[in-house]
C-alpha atoms as a PDB file:
ATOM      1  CA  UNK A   1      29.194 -32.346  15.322  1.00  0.00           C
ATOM      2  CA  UNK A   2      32.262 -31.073  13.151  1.00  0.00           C
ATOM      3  CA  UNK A   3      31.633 -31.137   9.957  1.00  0.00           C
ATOM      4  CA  UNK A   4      28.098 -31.260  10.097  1.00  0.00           C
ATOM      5  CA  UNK A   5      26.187 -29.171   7.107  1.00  0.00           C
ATOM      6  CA  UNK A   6      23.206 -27.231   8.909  1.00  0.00           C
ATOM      7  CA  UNK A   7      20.234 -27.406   6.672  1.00  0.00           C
ATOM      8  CA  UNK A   8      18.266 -23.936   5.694  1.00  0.00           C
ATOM      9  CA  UNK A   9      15.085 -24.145   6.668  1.00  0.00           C
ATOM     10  CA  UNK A  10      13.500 -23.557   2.953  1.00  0.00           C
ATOM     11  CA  UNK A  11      11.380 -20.266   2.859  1.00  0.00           C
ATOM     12  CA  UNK A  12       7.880 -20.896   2.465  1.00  0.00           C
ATOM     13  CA  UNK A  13       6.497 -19.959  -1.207  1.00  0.00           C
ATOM     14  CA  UNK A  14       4.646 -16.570  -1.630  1.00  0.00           C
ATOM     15  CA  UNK A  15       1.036 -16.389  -1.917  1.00  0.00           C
ATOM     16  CA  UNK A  16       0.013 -14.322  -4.933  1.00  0.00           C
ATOM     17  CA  UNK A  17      -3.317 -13.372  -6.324  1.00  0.00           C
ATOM     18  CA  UNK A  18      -4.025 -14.988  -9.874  1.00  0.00           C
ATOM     19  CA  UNK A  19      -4.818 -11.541 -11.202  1.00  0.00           C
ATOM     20  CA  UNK A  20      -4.937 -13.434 -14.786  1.00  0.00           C
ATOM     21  CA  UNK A  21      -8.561 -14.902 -13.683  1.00  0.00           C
ATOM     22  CA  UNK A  22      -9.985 -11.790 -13.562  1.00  0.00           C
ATOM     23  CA  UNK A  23      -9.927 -11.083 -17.579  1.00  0.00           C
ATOM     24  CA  UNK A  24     -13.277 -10.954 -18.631  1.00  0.00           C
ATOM     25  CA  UNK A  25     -14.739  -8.859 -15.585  1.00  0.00           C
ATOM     26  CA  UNK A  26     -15.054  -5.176 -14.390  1.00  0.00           C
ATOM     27  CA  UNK A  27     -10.924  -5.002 -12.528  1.00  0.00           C
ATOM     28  CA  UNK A  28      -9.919  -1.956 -10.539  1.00  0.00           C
ATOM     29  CA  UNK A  29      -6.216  -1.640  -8.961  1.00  0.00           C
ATOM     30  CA  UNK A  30      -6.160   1.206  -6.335  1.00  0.00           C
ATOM     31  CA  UNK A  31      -2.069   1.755  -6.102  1.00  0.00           C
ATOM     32  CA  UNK A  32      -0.570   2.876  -2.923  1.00  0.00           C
ATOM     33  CA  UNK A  33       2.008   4.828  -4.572  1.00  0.00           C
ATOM     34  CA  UNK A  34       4.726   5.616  -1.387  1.00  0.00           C
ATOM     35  CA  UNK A  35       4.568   2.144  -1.041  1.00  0.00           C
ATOM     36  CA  UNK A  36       5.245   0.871  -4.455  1.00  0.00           C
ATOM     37  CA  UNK A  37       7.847   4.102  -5.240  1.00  0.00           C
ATOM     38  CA  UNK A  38       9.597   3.420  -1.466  1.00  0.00           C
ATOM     39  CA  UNK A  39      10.462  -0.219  -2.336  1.00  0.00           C
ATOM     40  CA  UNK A  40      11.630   0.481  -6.017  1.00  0.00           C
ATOM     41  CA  UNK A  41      13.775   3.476  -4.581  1.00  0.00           C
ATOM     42  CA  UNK A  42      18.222   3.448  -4.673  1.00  0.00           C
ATOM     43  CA  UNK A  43      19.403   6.539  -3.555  1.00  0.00           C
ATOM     44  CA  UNK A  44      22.633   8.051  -6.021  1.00  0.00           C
ATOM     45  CA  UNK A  45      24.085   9.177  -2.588  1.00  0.00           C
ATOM     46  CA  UNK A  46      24.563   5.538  -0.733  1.00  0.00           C
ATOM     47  CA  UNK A  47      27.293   5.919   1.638  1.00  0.00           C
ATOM     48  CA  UNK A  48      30.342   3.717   1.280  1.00  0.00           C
ATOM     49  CA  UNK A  49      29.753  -0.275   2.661  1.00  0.00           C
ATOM     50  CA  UNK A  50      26.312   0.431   2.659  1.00  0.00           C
ATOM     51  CA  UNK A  51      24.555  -3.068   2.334  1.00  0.00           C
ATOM     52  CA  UNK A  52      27.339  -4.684   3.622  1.00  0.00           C
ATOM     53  CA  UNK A  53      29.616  -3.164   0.806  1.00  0.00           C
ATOM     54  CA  UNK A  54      27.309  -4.088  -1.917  1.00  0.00           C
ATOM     55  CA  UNK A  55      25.914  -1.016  -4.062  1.00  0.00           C
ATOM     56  CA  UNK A  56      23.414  -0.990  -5.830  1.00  0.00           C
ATOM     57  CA  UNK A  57      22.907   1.553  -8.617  1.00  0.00           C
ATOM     58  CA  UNK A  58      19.902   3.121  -9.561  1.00  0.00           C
ATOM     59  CA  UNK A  59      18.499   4.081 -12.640  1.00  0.00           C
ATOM     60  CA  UNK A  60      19.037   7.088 -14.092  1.00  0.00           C
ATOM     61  CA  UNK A  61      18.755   9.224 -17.216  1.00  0.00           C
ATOM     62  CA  UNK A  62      19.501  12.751 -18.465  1.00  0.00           C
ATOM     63  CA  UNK A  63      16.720  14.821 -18.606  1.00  0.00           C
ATOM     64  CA  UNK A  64      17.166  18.215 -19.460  1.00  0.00           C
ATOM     65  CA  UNK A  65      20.634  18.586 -19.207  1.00  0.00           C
ATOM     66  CA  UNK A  66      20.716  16.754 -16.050  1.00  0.00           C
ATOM     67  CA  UNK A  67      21.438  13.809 -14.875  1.00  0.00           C
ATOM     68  CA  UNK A  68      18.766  12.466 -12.186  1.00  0.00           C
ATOM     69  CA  UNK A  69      17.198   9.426 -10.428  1.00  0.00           C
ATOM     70  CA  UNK A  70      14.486   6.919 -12.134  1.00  0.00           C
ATOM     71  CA  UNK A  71      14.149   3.775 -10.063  1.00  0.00           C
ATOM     72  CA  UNK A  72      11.416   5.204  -8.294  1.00  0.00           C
ATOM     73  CA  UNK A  73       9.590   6.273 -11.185  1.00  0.00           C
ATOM     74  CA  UNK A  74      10.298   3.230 -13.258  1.00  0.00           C
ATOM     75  CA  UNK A  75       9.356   1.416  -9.844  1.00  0.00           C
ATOM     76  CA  UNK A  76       5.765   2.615 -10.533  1.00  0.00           C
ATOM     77  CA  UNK A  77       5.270   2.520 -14.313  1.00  0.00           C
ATOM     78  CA  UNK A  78       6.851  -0.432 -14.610  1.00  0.00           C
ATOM     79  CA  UNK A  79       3.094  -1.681 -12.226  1.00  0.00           C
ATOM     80  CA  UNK A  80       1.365  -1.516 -16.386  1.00  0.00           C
ATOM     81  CA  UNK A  81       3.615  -3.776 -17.304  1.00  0.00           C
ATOM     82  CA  UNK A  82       3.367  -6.355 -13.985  1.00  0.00           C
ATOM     83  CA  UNK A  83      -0.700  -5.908 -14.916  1.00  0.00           C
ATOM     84  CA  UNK A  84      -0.330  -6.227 -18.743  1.00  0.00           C
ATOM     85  CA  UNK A  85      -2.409  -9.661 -18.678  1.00  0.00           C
ATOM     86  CA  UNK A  86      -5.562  -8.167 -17.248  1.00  0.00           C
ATOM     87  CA  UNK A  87      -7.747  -5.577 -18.530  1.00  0.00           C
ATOM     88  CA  UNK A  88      -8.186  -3.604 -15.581  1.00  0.00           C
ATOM     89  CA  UNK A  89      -9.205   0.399 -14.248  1.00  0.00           C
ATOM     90  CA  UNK A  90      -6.443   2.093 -12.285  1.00  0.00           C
ATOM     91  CA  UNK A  91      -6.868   4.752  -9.381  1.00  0.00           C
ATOM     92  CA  UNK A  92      -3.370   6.091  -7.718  1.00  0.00           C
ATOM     93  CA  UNK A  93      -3.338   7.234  -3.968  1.00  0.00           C
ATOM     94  CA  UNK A  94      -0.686   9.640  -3.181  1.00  0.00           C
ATOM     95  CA  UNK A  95       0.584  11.111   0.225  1.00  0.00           C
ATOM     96  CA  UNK A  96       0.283  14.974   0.915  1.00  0.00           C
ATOM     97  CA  UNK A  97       1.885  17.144   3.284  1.00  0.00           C
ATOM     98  CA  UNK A  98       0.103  20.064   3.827  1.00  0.00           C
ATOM     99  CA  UNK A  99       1.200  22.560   1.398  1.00  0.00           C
ATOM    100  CA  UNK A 100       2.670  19.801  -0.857  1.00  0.00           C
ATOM    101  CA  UNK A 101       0.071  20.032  -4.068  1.00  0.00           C
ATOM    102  CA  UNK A 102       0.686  23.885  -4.230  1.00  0.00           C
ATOM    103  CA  UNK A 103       4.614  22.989  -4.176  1.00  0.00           C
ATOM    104  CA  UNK A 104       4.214  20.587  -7.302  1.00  0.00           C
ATOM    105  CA  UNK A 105       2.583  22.646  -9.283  1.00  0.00           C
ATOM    106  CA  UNK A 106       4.590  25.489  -8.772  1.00  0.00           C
ATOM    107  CA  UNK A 107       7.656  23.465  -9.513  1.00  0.00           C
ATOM    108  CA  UNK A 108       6.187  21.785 -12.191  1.00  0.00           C
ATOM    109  CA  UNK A 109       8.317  22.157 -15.384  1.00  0.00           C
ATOM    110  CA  UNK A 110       8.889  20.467 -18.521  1.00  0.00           C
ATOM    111  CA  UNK A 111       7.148  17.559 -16.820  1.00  0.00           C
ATOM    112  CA  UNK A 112       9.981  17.251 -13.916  1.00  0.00           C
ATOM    113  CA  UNK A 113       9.330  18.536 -10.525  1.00  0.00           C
ATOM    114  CA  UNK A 114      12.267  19.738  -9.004  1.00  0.00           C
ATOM    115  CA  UNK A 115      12.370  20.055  -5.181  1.00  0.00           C
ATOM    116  CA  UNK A 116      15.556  19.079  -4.176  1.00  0.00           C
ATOM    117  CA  UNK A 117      14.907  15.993  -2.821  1.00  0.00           C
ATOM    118  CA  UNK A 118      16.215  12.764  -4.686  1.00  0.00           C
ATOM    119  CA  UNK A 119      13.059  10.498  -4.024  1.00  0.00           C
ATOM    120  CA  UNK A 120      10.294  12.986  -3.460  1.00  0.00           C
ATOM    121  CA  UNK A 121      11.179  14.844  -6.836  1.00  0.00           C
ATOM    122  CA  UNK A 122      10.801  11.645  -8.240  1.00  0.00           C
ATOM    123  CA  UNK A 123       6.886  11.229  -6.416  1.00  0.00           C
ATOM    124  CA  UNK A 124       5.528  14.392  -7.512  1.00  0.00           C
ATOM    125  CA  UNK A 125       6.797  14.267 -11.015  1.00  0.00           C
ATOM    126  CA  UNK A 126       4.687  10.779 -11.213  1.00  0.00           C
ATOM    127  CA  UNK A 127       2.028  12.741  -9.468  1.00  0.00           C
ATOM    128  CA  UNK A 128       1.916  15.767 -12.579  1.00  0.00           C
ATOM    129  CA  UNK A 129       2.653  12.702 -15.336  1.00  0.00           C
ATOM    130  CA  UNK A 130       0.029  10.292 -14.378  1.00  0.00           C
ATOM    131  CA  UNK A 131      -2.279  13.324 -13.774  1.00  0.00           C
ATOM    132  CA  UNK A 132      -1.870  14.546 -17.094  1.00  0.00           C
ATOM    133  CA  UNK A 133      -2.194  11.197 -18.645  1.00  0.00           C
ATOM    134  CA  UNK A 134      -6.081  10.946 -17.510  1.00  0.00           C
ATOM    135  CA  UNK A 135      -5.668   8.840 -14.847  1.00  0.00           C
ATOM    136  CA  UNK A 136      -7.582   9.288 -11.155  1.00  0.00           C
ATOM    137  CA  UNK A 137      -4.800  10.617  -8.690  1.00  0.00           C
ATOM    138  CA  UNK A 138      -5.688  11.290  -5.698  1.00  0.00           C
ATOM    139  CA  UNK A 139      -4.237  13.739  -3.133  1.00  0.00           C
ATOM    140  CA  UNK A 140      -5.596  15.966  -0.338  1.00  0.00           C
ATOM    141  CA  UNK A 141      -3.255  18.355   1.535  1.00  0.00           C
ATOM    142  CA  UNK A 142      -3.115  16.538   5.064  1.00  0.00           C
ATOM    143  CA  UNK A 143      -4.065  13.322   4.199  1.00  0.00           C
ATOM    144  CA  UNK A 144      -1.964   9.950   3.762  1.00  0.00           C
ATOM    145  CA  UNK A 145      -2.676   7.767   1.067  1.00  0.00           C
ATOM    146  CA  UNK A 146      -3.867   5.245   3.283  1.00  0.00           C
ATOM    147  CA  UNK A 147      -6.763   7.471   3.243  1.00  0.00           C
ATOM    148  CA  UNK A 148      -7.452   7.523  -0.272  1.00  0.00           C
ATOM    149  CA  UNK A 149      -7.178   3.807  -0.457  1.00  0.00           C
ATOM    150  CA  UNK A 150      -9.749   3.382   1.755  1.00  0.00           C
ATOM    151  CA  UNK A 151     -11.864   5.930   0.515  1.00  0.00           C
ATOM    152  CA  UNK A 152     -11.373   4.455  -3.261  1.00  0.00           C
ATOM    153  CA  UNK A 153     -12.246   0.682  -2.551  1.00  0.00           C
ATOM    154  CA  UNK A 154     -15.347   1.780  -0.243  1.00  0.00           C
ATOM    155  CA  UNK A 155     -16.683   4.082  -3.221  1.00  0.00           C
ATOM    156  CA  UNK A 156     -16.203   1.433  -5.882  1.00  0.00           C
ATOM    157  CA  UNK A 157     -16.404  -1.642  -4.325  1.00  0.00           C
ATOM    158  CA  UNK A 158     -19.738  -2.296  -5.583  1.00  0.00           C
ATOM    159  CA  UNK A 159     -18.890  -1.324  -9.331  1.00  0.00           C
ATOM    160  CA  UNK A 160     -16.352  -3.903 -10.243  1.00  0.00           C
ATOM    161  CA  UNK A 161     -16.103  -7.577  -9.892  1.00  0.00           C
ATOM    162  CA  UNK A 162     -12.216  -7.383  -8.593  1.00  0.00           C
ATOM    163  CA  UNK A 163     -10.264  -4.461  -6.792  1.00  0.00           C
ATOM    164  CA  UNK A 164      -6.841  -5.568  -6.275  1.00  0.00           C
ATOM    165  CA  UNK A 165      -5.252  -2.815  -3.774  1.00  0.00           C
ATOM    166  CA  UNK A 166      -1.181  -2.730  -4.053  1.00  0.00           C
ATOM    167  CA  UNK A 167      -0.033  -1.223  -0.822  1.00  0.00           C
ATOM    168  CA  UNK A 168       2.902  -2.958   2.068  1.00  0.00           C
ATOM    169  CA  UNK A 169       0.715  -1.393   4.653  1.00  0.00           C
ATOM    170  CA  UNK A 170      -1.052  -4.348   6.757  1.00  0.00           C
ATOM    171  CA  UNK A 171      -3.258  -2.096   8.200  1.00  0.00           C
ATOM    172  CA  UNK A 172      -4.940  -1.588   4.655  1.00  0.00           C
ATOM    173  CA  UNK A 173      -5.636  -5.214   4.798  1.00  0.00           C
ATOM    174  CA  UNK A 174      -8.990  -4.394   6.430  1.00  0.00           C
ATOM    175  CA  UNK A 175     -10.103  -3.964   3.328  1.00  0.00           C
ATOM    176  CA  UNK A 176      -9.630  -7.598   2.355  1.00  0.00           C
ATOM    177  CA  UNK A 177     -13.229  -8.848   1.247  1.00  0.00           C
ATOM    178  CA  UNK A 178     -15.253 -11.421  -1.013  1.00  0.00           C
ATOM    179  CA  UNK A 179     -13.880  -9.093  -4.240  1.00  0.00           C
ATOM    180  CA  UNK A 180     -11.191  -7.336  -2.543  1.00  0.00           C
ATOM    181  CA  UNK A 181      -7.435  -8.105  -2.854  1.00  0.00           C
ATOM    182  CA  UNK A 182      -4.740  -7.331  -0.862  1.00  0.00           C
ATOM    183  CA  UNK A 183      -1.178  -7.524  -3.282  1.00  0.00           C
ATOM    184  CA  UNK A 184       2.053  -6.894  -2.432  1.00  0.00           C
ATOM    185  CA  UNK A 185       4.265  -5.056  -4.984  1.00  0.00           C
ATOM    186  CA  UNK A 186       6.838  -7.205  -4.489  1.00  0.00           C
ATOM    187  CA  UNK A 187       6.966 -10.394  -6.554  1.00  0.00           C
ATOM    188  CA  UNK A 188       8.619 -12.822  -3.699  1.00  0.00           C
ATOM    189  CA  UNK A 189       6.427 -11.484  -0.847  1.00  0.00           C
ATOM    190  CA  UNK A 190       2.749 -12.861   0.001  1.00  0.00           C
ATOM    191  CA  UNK A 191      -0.911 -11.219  -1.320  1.00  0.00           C
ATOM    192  CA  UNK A 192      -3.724 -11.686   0.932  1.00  0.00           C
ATOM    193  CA  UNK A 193      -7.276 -12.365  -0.261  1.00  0.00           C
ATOM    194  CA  UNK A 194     -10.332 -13.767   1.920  1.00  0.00           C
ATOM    195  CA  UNK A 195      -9.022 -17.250   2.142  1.00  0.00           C
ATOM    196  CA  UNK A 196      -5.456 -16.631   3.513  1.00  0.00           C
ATOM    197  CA  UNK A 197      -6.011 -13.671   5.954  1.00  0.00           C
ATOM    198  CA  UNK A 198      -6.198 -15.492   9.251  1.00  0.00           C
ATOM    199  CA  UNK A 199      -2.941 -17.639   8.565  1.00  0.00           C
ATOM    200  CA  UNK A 200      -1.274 -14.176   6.847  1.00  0.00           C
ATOM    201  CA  UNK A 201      -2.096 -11.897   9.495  1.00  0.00           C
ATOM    202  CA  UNK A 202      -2.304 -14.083  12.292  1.00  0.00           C
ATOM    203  CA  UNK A 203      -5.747 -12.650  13.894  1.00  0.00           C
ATOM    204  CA  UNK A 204      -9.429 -13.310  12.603  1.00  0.00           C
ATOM    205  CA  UNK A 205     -10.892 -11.781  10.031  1.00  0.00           C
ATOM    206  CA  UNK A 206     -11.039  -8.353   9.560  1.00  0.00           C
ATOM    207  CA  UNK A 207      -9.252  -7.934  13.426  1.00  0.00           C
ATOM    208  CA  UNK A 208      -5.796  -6.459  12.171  1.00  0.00           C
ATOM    209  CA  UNK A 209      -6.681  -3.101  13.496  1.00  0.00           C
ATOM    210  CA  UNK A 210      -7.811  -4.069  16.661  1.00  0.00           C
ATOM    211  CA  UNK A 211      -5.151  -5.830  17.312  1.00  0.00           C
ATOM    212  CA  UNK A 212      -2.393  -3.098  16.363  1.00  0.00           C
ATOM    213  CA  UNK A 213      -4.448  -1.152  18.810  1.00  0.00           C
ATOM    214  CA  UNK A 214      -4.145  -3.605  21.619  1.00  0.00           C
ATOM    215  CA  UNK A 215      -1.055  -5.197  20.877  1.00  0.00           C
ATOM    216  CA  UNK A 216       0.807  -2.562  19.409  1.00  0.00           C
ATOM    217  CA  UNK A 217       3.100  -2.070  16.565  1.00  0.00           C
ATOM    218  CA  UNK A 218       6.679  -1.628  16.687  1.00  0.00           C
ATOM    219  CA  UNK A 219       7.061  -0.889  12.887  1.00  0.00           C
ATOM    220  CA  UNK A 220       5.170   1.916  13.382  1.00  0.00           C
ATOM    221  CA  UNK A 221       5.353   3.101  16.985  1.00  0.00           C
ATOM    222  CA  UNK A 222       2.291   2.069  18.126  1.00  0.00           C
ATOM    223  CA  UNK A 223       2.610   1.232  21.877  1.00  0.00           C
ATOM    224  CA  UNK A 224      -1.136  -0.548  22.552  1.00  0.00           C
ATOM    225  CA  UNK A 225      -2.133  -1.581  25.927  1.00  0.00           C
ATOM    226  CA  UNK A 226       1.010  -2.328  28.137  1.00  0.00           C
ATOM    227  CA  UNK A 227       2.211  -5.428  28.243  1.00  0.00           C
ATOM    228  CA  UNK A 228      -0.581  -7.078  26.315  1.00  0.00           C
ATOM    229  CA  UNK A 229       0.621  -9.225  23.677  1.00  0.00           C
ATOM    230  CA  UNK A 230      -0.473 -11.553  20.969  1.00  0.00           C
ATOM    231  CA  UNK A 231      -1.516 -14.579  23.946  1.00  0.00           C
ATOM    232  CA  UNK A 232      -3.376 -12.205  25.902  1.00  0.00           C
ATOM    233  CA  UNK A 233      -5.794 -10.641  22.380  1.00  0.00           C
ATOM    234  CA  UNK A 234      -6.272 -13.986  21.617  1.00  0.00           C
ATOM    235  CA  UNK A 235      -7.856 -14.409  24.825  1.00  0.00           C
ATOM    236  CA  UNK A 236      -9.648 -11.108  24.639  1.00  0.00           C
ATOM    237  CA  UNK A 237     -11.290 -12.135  21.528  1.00  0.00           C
ATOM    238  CA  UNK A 238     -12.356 -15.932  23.331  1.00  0.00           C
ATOM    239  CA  UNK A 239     -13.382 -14.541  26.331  1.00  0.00           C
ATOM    240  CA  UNK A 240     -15.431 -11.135  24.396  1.00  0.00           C
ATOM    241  CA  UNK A 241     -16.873 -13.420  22.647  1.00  0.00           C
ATOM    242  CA  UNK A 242     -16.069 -12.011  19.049  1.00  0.00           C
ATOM    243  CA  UNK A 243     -14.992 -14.966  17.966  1.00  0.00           C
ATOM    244  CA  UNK A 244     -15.465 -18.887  18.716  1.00  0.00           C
ATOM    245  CA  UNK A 245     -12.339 -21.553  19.861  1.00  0.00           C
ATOM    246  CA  UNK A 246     -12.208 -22.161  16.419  1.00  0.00           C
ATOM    247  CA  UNK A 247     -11.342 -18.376  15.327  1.00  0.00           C
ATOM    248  CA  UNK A 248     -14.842 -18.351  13.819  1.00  0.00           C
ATOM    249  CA  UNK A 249     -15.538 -14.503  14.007  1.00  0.00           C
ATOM    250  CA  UNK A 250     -18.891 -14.584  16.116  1.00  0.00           C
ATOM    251  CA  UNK A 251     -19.815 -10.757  15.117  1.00  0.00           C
ATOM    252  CA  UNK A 252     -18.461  -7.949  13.441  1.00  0.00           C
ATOM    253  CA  UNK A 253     -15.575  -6.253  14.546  1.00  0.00           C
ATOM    254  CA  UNK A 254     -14.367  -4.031  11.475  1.00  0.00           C
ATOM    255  CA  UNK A 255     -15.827  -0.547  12.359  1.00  0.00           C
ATOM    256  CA  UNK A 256     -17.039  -1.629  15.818  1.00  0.00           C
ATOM    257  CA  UNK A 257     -13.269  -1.198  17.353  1.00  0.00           C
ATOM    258  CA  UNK A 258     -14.053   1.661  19.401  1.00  0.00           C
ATOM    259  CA  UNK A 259     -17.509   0.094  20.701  1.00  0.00           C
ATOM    260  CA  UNK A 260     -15.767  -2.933  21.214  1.00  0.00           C
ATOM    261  CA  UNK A 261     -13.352  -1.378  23.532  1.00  0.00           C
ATOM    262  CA  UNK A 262     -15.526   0.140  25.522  1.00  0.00           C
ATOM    263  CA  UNK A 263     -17.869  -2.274  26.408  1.00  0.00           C
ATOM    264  CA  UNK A 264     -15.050  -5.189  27.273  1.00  0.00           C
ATOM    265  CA  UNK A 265     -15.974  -6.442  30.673  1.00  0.00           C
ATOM    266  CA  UNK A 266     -12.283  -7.482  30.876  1.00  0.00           C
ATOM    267  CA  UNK A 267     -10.452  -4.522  30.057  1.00  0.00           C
ATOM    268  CA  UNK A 268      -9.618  -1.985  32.723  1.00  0.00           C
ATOM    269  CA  UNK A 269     -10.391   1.651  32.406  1.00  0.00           C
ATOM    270  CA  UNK A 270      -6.688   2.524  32.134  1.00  0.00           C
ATOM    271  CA  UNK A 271      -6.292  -0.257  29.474  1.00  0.00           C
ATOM    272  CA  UNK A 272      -9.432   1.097  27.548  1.00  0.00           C
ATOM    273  CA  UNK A 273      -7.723   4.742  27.745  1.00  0.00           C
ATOM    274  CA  UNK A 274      -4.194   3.733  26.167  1.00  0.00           C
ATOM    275  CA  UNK A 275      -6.350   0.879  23.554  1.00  0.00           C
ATOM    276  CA  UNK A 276      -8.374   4.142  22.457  1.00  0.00           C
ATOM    277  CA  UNK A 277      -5.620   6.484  22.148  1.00  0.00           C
ATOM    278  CA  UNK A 278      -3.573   3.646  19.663  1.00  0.00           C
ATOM    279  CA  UNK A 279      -6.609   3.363  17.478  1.00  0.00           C
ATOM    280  CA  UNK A 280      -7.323   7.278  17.030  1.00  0.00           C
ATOM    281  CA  UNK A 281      -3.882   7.175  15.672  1.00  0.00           C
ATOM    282  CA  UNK A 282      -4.237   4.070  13.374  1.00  0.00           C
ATOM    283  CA  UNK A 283      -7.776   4.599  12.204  1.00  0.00           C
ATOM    284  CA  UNK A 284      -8.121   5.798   8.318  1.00  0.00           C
ATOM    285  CA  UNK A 285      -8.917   9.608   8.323  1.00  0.00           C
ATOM    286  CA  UNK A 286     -12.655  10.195   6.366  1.00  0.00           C
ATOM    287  CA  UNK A 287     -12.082  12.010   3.225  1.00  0.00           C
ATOM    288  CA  UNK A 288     -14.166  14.088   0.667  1.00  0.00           C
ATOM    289  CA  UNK A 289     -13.098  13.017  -2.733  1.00  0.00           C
ATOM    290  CA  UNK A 290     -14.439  11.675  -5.928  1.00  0.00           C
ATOM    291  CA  UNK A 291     -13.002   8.105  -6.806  1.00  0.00           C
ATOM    292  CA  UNK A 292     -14.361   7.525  -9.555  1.00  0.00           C
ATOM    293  CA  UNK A 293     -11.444   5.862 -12.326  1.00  0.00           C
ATOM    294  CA  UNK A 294     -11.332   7.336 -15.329  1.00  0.00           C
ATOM    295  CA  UNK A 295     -11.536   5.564 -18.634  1.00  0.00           C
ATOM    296  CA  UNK A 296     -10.024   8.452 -20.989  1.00  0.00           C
ATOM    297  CA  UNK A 297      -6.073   7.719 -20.892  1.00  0.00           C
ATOM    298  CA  UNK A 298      -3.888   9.638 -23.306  1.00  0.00           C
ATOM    299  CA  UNK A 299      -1.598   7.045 -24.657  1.00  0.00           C
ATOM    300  CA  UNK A 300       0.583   8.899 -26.560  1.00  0.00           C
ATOM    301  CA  UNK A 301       1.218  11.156 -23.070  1.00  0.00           C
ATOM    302  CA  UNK A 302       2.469   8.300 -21.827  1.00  0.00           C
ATOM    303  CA  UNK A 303       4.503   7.668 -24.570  1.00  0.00           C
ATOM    304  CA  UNK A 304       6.184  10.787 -24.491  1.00  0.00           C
ATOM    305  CA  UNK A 305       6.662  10.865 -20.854  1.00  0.00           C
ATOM    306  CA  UNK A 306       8.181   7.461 -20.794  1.00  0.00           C
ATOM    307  CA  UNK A 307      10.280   8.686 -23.369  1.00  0.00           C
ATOM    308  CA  UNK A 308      11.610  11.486 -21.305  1.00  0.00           C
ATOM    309  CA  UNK A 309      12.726   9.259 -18.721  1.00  0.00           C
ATOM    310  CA  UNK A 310      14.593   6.747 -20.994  1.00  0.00           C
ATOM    311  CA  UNK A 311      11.732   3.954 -20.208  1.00  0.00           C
ATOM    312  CA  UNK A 312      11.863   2.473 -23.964  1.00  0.00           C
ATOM    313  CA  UNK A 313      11.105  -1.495 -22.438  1.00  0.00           C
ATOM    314  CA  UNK A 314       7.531   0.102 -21.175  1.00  0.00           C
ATOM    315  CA  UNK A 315       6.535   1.754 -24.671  1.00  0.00           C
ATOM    316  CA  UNK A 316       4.106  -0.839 -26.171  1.00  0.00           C
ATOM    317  CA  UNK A 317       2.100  -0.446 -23.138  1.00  0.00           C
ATOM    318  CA  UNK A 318       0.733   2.324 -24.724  1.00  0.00           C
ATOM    319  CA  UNK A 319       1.384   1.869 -27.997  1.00  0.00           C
ATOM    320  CA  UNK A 320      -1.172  -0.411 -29.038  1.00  0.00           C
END
């Protein structure tokens, strides 16, 4: 009808993790840091009507004579400040190209790498800052920091009474557990703990990556079994007997993907063959490393550094 105002449908409210509760206990945050940097990130080279003719401008600050790009790194400090209220270990997972470590420190200088790239300049002088600083980085030539997530919350897990990990990446959300957080870096965007993961994800617990191997994932080109979608796992899970009508999960299925697979009475061979090949490509990568978060953080580092970068709001962090 003319005239007629249509009604928004109101967003529903973000879920978040009352960090705040944890004060008093053992805390660990494991930090994704491509996915905290990517979504803090404005490029100083947007092309004209880009966001429909809205620009947004980045920070940025002279450093050394030169003028260069901070959101990202602001982005990622600015995490000390977002976790001010709870005392609280911190372990940061980087990715790394093969090659890439030898490239930072070789370009290292004056606490700036410079590798003529606007973001990744940007990553790996966090990496050498942070690094410096005392805290745990970690990085392996070859390995995404997916890996190091994983590898971090499995090796502490039984050490602290909370480990919040602060990643975008759903298919980290295995990891989701009695003690183990899943938060979004984004403030209007939803955390996941053991109590919302079936409505967040939309699958039983501890089922994402089975079903990204099934189903697929456009987001990132994961094609699954043909043709099998979201009504069809459900029914795989019912008929499998993992879990019960009532999405109770009858036995474990974190870990057991690949066993799982092949032994389904009602899965083809051909549909085993293309599940299989989506979860070699989705499943975290073991790593050797030593995750261990270190204590020993040189404050006034940080000081300086945030200095450098003209991040005077973030000071008192590390000033106390």
């Amino acid at each position: 009808m003319a005239g007629t105002a249509v009604k928004k449908k109101a967003k529903k409210q973000a879920y978040k993790v009352d960090v705040k509760s944890w004060n008093g206990q053992e805390n660990l945050l494991v930090i994704d840091v491509s996915a905290v940097m990517r979504s803090n990130f404005i490029s100083m080279h947007q092309e004209f009507g880009a966001n429909f003719g809205a620009r947004r401008e980045p920070m940025t600050y002279e450093v050394n004579g030169e003028i260069v790009n901070t959101s990202a790194i602001y982005g990622l400090m600015r995490l000390f400040q977002k976790y001010k209220s709870v005392e609280t270990d911190y372990i940061f997972c980087f990715d790394t190209p093969n090659n890439m470590l030898k490239a930072i420190d070789k370009n290292y200088k004056a606490g700036r790498v410079k590798m003529d790239n606007e973001y990744f300049d940007q990553v790996n002088t966090v990496y050498k800052i942070l690094q410096e600083a005392g805290y745990t980085v970690l990085a392996k030539d070859g390995f995404e920091a997916d890996h190091m997530v994983v590898e971090a919350v499995n090796q502490n897990k039984r050490l602290y009474d909370n480990i919040g990990v602060v990643t975008n990446d759903r298919d980290l959300s295995h990891l989701v557990g009695d003690n183990t957080y899943w938060l979004h870096p984004l403030v209007k965007e939803s955390d996941i703990s053991f109590d919302t993961y079936v409505e967040a994800l939309e699958c039983p617990y501890n089922s994402i990556l089975l079903k990204k191997c099934m189903v697929g994932d456009k987001s990132d080109k994961i094609v699954g079994i043909f043709r099998f979608g979201e009504v069809a796992f459900q029914k795989f899970l019912k008929e499998e007997h993992l879990v019960a009508e009532d999405c109770e999960v009858l036995r474990p299925i974190r870990g057991h993907e690949r066993e799982i697979i092949l032994q389904a009475e009602t899965l083809s061979d051909d549909k085993k063959g293309q599940a299989l090949h989506a979860l070699d490509l989705i499943l975290p990568l073991p790593v050797q490393i030593d995750a261990r978060a270190n204590r020993e953080i040189n404050k006034l580092f940080m000081v300086s550094a945030l200095k450098r970068y003209g991040m005077s709001s973030l000071l008192t962090l590390f000033q106390s």
